[in-house]
Protein backbone atom coordinates (compact mmCIF):
# COMPACT_ATOMS: atom_id res chain seq x y z
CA UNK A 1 -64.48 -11.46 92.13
CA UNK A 2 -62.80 -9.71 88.86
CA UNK A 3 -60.09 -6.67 90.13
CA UNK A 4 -58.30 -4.51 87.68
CA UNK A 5 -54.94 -4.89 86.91
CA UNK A 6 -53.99 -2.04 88.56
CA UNK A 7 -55.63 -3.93 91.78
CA UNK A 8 -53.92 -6.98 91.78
CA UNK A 9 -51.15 -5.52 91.62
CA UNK A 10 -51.28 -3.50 94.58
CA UNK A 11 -52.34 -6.59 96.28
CA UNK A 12 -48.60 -8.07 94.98
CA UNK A 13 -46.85 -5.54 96.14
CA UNK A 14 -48.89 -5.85 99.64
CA UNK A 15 -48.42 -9.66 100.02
CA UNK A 16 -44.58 -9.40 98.84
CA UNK A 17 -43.88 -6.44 101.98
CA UNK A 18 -45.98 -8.86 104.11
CA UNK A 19 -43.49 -12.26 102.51
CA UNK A 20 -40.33 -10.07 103.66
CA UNK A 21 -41.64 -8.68 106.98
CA UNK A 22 -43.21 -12.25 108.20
CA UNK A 23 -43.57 -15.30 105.86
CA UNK A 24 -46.86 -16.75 107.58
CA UNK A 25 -48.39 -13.94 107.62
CA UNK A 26 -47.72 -13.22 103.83
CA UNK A 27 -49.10 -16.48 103.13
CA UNK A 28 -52.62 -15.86 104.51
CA UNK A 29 -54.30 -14.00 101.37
CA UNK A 30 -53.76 -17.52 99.52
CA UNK A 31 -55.13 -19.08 102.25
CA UNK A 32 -58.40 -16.89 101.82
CA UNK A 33 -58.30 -16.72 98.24
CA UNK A 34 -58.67 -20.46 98.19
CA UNK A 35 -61.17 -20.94 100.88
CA UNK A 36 -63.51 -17.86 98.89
CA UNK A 37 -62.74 -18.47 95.63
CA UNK A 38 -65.72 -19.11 94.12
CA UNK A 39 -67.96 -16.62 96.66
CA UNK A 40 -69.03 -13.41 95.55
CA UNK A 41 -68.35 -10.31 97.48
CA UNK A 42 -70.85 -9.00 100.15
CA UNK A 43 -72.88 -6.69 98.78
CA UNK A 44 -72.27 -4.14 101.82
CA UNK A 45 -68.30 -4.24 101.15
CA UNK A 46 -68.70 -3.87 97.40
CA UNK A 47 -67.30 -0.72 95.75
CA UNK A 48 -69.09 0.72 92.69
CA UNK A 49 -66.74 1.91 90.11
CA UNK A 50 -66.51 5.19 88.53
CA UNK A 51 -68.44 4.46 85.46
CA UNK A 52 -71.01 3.45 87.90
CA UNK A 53 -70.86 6.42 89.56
CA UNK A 54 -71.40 8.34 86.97
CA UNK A 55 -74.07 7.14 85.49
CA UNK A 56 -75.96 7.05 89.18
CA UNK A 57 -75.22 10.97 89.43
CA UNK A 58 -76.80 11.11 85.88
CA UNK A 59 -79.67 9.14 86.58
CA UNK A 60 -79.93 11.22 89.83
CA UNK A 61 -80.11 14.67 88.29
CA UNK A 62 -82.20 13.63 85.28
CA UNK A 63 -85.51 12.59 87.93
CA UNK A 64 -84.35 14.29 90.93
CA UNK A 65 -83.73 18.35 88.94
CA UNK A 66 -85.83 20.39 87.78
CA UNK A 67 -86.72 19.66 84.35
CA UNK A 68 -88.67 22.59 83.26
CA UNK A 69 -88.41 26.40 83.33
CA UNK A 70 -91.65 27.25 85.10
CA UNK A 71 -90.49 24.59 87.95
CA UNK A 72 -87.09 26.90 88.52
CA UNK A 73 -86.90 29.95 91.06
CA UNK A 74 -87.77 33.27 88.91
CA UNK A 75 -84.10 34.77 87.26
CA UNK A 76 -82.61 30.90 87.19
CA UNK A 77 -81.83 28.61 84.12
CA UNK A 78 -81.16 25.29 83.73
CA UNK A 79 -77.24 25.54 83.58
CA UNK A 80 -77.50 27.98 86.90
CA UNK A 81 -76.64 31.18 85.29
CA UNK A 82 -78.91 33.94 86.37
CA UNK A 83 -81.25 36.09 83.84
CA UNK A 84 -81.21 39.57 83.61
């Protein structure tokens, strides 16, 4: 499992409060990270990123929309903006 930098480092800062508030509890990621180190992450708890999420929108609206003019309501465009 790859995380940003910006993810691990929350994860620091989480197991360091857990290190000051109880030391064996702050010392259970490890344990995890070693036991699943080389296991992927469930598909059902994965996350898709932004970029993914963008390009699933796009993908979305390019088979999903309208495409044409004679498949919109009469007065509508593409971009939404009514005819006159």
């Amino acid at each position: 499992m790859s995380l940003s930098h910006r993810q691990q480092h929350q994860l620091r800062r989480i197991q360091a409060g857990l290190l000051r508030s109880d030391p064996q509890l702050g010392l259970t990621p490890d344990m995890f990270t070693t036991l699943y180190a080389d296991e992927g992450m469930p598909v059902w708890e994965q996350v898709s990123s932004r970029q993914n999420r963008i390009q699933q929108a796009t993908a979305w609206a390019v088979t999903e929309l309208p495409s044409s003019p004679a498949a919109l309501p009469a007065g509508a465009t593409p971009a939404g903006i009514a005819m006159s």
